[in-house]
PDB file of N, CA and C in Angstrom:
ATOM      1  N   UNK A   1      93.043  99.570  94.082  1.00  0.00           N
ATOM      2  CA  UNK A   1      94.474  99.792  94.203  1.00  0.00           C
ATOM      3  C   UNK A   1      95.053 100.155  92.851  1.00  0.00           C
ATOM      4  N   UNK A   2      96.182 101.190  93.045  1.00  0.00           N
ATOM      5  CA  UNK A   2      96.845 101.529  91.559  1.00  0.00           C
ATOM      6  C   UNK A   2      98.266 101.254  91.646  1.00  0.00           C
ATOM      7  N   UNK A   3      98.426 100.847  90.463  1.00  0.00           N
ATOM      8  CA  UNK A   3     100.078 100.177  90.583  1.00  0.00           C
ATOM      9  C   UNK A   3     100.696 101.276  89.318  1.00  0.00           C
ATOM     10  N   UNK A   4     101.440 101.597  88.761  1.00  0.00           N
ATOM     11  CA  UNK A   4     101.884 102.423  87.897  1.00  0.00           C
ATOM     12  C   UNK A   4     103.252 103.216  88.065  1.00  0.00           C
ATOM     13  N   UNK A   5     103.444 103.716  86.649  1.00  0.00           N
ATOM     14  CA  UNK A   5     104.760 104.637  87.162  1.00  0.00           C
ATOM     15  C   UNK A   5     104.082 106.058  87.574  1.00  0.00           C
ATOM     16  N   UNK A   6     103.948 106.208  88.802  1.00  0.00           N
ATOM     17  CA  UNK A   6     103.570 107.722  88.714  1.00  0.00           C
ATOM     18  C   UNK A   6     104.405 108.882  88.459  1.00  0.00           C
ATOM     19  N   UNK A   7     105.433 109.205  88.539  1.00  0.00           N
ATOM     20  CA  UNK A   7     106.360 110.120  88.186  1.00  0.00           C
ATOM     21  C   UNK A   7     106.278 110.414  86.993  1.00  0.00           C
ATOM     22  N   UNK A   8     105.708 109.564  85.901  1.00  0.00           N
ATOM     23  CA  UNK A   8     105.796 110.093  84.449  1.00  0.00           C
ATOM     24  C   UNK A   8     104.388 110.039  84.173  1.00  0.00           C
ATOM     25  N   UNK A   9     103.586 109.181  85.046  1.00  0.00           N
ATOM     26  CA  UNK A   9     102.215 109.228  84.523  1.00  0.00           C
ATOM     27  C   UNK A   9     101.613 108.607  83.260  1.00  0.00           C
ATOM     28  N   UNK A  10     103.001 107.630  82.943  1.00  0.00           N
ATOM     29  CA  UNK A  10     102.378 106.480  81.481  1.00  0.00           C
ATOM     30  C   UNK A  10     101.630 105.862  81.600  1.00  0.00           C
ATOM     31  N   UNK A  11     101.777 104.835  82.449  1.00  0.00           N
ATOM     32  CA  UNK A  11     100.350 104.023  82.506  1.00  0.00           C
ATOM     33  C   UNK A  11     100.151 103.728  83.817  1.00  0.00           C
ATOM     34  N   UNK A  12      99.300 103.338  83.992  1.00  0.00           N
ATOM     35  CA  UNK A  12      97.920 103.000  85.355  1.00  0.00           C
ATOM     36  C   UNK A  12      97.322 102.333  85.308  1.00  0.00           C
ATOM     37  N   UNK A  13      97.201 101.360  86.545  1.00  0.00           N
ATOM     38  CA  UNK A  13      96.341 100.165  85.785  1.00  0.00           C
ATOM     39  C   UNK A  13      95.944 100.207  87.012  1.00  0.00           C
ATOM     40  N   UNK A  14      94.678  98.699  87.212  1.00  0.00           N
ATOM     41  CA  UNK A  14      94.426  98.288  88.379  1.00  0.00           C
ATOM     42  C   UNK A  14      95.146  97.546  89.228  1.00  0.00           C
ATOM     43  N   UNK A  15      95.288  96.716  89.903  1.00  0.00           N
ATOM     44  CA  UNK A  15      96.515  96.111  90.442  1.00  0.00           C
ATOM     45  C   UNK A  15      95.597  94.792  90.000  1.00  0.00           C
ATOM     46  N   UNK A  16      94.689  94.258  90.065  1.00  0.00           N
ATOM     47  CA  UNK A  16      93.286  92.815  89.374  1.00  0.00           C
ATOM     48  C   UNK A  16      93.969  93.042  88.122  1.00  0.00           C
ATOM     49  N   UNK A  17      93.501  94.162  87.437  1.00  0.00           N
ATOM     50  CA  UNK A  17      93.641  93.885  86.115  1.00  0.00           C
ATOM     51  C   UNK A  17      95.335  93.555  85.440  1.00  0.00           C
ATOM     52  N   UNK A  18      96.597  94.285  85.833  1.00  0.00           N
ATOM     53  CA  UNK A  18      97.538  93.913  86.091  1.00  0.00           C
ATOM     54  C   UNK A  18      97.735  92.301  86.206  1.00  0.00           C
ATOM     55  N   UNK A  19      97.788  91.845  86.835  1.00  0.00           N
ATOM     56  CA  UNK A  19      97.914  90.863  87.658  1.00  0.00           C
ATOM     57  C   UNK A  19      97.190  89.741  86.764  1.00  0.00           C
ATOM     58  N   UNK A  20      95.843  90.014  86.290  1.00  0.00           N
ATOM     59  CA  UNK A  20      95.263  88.995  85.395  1.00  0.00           C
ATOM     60  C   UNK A  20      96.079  89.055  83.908  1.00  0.00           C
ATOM     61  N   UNK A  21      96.562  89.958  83.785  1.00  0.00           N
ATOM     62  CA  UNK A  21      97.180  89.983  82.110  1.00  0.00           C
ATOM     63  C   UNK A  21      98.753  90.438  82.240  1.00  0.00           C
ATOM     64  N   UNK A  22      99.315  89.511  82.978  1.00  0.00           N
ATOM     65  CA  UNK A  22     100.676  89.937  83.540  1.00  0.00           C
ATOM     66  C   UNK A  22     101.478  90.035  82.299  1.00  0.00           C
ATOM     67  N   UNK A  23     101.326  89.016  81.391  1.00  0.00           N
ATOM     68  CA  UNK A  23     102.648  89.518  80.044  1.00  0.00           C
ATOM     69  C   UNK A  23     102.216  90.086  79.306  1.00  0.00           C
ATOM     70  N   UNK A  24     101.006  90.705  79.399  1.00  0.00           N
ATOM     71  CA  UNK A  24     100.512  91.836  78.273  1.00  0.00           C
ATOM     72  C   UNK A  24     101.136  93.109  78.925  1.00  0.00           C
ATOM     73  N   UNK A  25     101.005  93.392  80.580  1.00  0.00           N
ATOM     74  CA  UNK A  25     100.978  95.124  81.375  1.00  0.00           C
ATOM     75  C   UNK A  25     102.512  94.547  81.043  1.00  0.00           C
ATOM     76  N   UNK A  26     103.481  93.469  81.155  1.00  0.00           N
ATOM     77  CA  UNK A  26     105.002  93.756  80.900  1.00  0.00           C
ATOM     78  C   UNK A  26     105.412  94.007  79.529  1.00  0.00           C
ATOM     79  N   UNK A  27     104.825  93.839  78.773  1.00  0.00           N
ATOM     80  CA  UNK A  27     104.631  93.787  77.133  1.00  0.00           C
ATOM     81  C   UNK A  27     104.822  95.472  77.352  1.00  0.00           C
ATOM     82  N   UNK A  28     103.905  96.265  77.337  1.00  0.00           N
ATOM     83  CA  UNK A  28     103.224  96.946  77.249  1.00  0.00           C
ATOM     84  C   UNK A  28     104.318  98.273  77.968  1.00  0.00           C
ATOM     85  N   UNK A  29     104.792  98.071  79.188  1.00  0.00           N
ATOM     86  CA  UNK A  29     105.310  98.828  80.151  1.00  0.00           C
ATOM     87  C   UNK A  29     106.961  98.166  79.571  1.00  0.00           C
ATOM     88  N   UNK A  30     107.475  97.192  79.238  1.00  0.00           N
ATOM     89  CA  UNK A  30     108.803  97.146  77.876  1.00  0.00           C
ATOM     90  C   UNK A  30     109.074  98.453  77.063  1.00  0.00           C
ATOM     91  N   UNK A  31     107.505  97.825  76.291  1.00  0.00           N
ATOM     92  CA  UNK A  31     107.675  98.902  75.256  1.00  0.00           C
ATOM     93  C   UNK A  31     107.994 100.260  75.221  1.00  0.00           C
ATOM     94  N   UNK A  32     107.170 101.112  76.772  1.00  0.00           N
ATOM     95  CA  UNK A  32     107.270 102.567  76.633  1.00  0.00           C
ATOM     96  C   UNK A  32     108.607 102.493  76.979  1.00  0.00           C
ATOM     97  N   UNK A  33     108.848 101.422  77.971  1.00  0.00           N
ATOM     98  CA  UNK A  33     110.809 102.568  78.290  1.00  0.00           C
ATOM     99  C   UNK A  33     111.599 101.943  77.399  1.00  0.00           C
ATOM    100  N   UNK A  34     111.663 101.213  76.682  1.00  0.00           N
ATOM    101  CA  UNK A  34     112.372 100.811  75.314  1.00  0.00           C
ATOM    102  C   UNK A  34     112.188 102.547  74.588  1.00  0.00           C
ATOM    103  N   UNK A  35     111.236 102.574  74.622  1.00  0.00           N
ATOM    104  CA  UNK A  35     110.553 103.736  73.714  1.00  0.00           C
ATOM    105  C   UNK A  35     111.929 104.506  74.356  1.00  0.00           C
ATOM    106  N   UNK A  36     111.533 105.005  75.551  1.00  0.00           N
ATOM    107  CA  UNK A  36     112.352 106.287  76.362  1.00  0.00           C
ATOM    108  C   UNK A  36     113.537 106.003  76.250  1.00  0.00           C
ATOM    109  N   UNK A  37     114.607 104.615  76.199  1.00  0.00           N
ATOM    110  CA  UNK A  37     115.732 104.850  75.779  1.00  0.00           C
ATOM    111  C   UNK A  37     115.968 105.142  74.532  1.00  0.00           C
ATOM    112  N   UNK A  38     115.055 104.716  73.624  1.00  0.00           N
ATOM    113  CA  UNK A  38     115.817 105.240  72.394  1.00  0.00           C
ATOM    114  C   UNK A  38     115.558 106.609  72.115  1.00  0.00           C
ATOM    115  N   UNK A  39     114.632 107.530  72.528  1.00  0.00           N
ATOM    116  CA  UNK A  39     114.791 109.177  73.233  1.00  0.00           C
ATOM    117  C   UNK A  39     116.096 109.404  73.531  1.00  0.00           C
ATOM    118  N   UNK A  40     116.689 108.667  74.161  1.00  0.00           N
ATOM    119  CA  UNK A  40     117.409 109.490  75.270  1.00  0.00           C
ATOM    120  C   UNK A  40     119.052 109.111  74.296  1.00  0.00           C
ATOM    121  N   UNK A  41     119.110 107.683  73.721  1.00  0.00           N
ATOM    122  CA  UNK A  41     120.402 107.617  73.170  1.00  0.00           C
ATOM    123  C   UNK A  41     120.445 107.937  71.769  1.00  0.00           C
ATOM    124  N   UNK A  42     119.290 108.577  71.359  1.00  0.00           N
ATOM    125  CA  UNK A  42     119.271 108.590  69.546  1.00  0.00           C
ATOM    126  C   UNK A  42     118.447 109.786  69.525  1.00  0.00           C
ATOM    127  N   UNK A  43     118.198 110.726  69.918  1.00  0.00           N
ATOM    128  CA  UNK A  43     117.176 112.059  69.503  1.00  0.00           C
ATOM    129  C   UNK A  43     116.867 112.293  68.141  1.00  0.00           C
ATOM    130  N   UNK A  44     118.602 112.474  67.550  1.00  0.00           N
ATOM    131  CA  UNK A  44     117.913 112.778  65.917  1.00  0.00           C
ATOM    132  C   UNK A  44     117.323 112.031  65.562  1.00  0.00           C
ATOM    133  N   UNK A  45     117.289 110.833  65.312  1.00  0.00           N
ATOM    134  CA  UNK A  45     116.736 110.026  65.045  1.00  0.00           C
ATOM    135  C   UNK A  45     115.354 109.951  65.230  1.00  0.00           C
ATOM    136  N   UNK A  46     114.425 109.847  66.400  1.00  0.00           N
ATOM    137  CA  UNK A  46     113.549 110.254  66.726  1.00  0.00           C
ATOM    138  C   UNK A  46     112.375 111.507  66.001  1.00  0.00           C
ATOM    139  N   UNK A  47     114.092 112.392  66.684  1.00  0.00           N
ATOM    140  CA  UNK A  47     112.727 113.928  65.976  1.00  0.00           C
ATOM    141  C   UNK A  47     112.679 113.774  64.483  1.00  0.00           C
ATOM    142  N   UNK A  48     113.731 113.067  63.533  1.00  0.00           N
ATOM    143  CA  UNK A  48     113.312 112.950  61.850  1.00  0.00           C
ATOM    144  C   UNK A  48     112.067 112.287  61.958  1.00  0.00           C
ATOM    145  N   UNK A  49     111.780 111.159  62.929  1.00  0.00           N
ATOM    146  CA  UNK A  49     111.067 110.008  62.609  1.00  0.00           C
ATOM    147  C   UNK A  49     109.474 110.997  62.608  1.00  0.00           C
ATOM    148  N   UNK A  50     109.489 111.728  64.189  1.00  0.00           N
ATOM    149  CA  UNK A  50     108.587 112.447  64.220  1.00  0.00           C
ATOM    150  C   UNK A  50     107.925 113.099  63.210  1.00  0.00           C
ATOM    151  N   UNK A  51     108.995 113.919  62.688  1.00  0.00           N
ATOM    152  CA  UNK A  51     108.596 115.113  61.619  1.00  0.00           C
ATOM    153  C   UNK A  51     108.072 114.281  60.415  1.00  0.00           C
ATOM    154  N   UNK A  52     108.596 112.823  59.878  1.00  0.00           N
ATOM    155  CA  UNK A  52     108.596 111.972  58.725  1.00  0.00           C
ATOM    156  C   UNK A  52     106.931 111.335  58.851  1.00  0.00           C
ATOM    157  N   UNK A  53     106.560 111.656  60.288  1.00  0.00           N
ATOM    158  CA  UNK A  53     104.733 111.268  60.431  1.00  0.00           C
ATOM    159  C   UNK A  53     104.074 111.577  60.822  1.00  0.00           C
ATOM    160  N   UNK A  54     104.834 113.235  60.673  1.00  0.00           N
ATOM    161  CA  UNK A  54     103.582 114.392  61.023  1.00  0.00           C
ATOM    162  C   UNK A  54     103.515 114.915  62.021  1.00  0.00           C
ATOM    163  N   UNK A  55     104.148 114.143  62.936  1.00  0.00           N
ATOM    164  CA  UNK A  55     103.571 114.641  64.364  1.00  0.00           C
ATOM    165  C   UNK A  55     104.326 115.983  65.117  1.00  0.00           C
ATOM    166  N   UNK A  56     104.984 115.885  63.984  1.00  0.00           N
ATOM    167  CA  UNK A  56     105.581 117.789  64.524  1.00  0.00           C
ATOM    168  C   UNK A  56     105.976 118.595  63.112  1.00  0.00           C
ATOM    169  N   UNK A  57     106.062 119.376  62.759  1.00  0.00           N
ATOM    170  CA  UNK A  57     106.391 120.211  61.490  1.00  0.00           C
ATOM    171  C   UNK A  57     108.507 120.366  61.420  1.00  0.00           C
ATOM    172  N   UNK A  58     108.430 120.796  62.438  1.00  0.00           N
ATOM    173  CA  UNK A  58     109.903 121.142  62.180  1.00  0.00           C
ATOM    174  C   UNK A  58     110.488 120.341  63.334  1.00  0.00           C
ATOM    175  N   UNK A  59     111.571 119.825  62.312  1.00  0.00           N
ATOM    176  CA  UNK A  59     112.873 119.087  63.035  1.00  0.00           C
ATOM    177  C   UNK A  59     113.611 119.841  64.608  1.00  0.00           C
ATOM    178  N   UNK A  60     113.675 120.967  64.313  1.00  0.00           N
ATOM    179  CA  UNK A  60     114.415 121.600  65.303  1.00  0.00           C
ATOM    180  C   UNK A  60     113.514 121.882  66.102  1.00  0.00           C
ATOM    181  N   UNK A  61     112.677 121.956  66.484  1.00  0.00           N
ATOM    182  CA  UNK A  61     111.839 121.980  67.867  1.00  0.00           C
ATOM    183  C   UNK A  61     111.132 120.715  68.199  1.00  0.00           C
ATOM    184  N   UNK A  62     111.335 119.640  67.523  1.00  0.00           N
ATOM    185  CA  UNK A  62     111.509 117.685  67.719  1.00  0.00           C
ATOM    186  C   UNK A  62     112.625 117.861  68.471  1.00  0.00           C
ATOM    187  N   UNK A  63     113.568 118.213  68.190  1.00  0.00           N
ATOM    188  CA  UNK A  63     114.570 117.999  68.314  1.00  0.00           C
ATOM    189  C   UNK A  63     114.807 118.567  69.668  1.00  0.00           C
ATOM    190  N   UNK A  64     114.942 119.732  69.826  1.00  0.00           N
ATOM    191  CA  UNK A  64     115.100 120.612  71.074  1.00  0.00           C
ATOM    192  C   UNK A  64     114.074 119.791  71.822  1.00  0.00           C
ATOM    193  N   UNK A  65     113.185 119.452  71.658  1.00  0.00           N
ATOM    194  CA  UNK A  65     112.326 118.972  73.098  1.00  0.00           C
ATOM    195  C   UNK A  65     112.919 117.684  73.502  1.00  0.00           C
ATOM    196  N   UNK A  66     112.967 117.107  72.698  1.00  0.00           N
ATOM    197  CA  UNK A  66     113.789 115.596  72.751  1.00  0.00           C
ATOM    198  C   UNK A  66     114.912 115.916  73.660  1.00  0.00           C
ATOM    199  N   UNK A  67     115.920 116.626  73.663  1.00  0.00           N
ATOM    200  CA  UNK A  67     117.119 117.272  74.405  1.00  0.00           C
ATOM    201  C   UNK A  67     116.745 117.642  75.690  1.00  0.00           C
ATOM    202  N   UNK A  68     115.632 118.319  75.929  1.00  0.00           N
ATOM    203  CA  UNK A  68     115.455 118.974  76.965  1.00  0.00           C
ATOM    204  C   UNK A  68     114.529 118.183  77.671  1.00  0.00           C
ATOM    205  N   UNK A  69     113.949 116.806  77.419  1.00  0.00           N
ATOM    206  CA  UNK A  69     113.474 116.176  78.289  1.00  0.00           C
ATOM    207  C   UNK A  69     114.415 114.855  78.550  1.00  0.00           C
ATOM    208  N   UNK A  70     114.018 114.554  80.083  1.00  0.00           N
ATOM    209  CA  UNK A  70     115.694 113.961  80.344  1.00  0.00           C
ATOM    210  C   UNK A  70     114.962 112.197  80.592  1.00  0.00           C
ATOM    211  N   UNK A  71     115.086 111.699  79.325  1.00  0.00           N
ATOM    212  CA  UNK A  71     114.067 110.473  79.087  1.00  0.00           C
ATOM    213  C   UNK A  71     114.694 109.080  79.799  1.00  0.00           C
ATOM    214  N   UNK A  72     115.792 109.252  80.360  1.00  0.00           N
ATOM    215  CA  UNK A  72     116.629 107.834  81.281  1.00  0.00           C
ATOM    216  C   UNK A  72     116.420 108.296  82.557  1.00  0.00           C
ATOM    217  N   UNK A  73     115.508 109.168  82.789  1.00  0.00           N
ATOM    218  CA  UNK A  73     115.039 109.633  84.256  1.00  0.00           C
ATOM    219  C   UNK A  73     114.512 108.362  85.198  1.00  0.00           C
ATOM    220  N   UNK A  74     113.900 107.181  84.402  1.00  0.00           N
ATOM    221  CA  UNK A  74     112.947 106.319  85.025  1.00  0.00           C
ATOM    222  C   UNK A  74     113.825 105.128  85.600  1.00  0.00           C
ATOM    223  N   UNK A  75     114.791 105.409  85.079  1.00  0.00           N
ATOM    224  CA  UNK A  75     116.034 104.474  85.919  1.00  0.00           C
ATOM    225  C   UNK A  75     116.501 104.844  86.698  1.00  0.00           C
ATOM    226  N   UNK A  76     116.597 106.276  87.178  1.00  0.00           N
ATOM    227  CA  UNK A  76     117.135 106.937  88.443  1.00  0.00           C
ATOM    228  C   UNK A  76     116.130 106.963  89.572  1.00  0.00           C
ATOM    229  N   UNK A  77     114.965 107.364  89.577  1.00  0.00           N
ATOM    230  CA  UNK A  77     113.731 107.963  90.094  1.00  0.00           C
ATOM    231  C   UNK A  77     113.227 107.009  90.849  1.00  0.00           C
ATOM    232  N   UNK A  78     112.769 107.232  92.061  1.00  0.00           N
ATOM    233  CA  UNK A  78     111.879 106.354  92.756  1.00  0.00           C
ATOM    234  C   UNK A  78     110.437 106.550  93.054  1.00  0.00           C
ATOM    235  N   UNK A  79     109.801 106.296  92.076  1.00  0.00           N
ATOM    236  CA  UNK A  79     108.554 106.552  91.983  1.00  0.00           C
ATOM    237  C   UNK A  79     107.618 106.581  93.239  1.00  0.00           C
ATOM    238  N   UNK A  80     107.850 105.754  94.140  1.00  0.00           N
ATOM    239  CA  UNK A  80     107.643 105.789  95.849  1.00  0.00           C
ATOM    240  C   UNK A  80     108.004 107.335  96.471  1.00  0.00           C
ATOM    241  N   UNK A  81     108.489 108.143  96.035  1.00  0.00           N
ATOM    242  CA  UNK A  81     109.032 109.287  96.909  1.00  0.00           C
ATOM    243  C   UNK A  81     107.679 109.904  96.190  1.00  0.00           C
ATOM    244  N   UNK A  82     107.602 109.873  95.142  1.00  0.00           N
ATOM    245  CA  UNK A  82     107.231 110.723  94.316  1.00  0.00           C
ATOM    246  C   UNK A  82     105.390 110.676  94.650  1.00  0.00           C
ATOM    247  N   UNK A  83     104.888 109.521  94.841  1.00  0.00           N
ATOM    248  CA  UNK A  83     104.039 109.125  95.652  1.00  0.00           C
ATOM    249  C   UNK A  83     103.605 109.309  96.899  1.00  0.00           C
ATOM    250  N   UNK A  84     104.982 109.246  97.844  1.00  0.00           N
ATOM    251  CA  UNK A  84     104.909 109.815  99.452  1.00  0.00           C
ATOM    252  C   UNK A  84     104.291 111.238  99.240  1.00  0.00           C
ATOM    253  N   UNK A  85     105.356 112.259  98.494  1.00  0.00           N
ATOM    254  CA  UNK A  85     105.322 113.464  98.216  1.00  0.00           C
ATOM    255  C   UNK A  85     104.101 113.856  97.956  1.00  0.00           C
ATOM    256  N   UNK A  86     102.940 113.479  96.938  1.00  0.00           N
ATOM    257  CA  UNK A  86     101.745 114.054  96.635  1.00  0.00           C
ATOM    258  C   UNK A  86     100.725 113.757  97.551  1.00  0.00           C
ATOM    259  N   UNK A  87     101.254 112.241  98.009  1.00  0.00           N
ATOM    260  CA  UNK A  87      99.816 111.946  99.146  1.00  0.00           C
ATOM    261  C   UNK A  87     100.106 112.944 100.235  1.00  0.00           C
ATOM    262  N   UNK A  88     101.010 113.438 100.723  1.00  0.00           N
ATOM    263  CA  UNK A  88     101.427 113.611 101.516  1.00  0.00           C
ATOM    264  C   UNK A  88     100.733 115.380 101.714  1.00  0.00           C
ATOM    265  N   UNK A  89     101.082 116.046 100.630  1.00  0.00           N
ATOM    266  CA  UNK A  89     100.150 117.316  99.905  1.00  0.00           C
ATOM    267  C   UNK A  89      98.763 117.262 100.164  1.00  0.00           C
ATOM    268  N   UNK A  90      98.386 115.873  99.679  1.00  0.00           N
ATOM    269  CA  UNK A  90      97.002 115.987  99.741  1.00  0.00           C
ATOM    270  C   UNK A  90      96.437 115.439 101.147  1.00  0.00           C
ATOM    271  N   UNK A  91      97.114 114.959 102.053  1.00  0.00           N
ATOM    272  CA  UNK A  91      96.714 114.313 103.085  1.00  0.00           C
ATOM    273  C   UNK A  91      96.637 115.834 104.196  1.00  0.00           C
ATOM    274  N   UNK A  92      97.429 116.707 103.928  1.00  0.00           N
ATOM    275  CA  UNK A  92      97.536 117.783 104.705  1.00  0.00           C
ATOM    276  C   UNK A  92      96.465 118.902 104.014  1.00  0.00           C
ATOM    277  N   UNK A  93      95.736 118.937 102.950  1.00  0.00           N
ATOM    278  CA  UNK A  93      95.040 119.593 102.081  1.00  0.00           C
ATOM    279  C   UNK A  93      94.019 119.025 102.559  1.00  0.00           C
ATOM    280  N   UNK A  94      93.677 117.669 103.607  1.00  0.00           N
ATOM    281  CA  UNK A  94      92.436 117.309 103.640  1.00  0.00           C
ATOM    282  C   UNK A  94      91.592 116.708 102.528  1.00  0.00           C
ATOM    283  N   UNK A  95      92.406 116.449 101.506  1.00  0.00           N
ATOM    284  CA  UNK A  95      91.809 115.861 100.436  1.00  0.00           C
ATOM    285  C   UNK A  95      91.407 114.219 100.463  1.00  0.00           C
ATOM    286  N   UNK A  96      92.468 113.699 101.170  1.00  0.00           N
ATOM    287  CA  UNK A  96      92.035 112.413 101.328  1.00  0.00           C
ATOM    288  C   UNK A  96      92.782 112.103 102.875  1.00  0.00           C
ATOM    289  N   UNK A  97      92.371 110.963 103.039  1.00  0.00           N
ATOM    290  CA  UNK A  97      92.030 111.036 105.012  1.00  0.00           C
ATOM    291  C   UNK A  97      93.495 109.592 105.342  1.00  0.00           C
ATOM    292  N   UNK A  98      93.602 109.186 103.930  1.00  0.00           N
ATOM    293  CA  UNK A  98      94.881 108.019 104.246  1.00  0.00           C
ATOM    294  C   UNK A  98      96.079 108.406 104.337  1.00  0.00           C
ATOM    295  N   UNK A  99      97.098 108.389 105.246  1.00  0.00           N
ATOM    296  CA  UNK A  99      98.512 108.312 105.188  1.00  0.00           C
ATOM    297  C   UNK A  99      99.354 107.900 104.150  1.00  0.00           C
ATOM    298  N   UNK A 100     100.480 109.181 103.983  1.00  0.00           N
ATOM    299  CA  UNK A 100     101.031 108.252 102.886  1.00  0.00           C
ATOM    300  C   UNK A 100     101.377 107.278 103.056  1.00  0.00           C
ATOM    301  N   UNK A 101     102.166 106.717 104.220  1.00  0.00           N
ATOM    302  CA  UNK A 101     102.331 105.685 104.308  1.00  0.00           C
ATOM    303  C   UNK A 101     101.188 104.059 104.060  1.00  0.00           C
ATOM    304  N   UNK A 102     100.248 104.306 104.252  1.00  0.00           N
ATOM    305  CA  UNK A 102      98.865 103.647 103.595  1.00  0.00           C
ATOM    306  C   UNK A 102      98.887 103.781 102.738  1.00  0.00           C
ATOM    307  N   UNK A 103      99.161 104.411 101.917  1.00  0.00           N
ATOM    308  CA  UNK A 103      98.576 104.138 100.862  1.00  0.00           C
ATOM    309  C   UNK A 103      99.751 104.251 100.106  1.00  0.00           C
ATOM    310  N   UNK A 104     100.998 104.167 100.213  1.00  0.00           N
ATOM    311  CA  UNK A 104     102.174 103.510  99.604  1.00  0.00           C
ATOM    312  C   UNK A 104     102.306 101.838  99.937  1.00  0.00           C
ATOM    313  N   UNK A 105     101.685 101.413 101.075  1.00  0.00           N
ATOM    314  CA  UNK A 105     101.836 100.030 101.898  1.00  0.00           C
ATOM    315  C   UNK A 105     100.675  99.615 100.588  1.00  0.00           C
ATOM    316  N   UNK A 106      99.309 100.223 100.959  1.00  0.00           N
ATOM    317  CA  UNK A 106      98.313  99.073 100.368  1.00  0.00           C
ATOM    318  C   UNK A 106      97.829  99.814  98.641  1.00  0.00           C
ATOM    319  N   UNK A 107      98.318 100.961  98.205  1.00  0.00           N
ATOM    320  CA  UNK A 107      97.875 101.053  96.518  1.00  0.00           C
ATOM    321  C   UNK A 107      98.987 101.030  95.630  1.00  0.00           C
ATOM    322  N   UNK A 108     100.164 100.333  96.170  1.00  0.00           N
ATOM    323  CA  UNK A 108     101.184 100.683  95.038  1.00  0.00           C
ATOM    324  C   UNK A 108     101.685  99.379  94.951  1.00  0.00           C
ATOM    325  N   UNK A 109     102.193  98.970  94.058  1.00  0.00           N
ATOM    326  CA  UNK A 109     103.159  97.483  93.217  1.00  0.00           C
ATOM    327  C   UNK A 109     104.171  98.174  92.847  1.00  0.00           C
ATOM    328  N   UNK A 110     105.291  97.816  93.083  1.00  0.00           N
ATOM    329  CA  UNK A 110     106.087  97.941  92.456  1.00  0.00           C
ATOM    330  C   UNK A 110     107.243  97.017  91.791  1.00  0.00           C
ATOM    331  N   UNK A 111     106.602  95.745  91.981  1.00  0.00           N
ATOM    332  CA  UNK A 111     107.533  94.597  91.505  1.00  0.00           C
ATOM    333  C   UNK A 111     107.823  94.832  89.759  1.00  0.00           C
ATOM    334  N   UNK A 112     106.600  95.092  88.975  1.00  0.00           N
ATOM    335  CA  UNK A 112     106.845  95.153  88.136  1.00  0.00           C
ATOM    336  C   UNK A 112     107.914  96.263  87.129  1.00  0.00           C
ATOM    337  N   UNK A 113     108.355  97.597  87.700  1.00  0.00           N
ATOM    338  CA  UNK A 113     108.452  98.234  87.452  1.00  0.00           C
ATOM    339  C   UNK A 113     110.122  97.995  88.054  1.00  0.00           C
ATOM    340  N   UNK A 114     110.415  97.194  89.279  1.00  0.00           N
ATOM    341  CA  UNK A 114     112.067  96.616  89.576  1.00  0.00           C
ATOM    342  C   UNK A 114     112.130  95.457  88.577  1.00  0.00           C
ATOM    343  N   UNK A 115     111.028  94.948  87.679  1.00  0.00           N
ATOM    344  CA  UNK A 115     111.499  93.576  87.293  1.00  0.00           C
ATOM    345  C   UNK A 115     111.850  94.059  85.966  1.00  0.00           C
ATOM    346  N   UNK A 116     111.467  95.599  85.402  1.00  0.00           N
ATOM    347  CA  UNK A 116     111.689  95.444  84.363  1.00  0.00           C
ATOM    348  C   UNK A 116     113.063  96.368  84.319  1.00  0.00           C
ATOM    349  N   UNK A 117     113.324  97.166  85.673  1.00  0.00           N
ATOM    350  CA  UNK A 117     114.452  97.895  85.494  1.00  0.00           C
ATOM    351  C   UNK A 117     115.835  97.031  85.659  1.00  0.00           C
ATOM    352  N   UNK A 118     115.506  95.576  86.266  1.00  0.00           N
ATOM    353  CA  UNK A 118     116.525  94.796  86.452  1.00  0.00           C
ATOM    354  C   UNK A 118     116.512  94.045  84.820  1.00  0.00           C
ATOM    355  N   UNK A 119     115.795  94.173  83.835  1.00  0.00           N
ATOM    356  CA  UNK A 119     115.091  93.381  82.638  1.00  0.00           C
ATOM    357  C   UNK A 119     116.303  94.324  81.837  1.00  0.00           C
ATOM    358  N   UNK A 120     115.949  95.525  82.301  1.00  0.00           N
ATOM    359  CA  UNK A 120     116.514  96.936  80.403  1.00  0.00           C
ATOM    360  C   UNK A 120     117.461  96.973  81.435  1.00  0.00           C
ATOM    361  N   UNK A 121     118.406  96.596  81.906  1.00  0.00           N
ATOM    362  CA  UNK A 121     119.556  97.781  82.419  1.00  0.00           C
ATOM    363  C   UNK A 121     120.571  97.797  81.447  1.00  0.00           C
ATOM    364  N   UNK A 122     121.001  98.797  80.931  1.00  0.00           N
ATOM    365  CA  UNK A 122     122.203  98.795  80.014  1.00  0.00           C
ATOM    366  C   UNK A 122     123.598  98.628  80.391  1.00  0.00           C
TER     367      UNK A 122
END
């Protein structure tokens, strides 16, 4: 079973392994959307930080991407649709033989991912 945000595709875990290291995967899954708000309410900030450690050359295309990706998305989004939607592709592609509905019922968690949006809400 996979529990995760799929819509952004950060992390993935097992739903065992999850579950055995519960304040590490909340540790962990904090951090990135901590990360993504401060994207979304501070860019410059960000793209200097970027450019200040290399990881991009120029400020203004840090910058422009930062803008143009819409990083408070994960508070709107229901990662369940987004899930229905692909199994749903692939269930008609013959790729895999489970319903989305199966396999939204038995491979997805999503407690963690309401516990932390009820955790960061601004």
């Amino acid at each position: 079973m996979s529990v995760g945000v799929s819509y952004t595709k950060l992390t993935e875990a097992t739903a065992a392994s999850v579950w055995a290291n519960r304040r590490g995967a909340l540790r962990a899954m904090r951090a990135l959307f901590k990360a993504a708000d401060v994207c979304a309410r501070d860019p410059e900030r960000v793209a200097r930080y970027l450019v200040a450690k290399g990881y991009e050359k120029r400020y203004e295309a840090a910058l422009e991407v930062l803008n143009d990706l819409s990083y408070r998305r994960w508070r709107d989004m229901n990662p369940e649709d987004t899930v229905r939607f692909f199994a749903q592709r692939l269930h008609e592609a013959k790729i895999i033989k489970s319903s989305p509905h199966k396999i939204i019922t038995h491979g997805t968690d999503w407690r963690f991912l309401n516990e932390l949006k009820q955790e960061l809400k601004a």
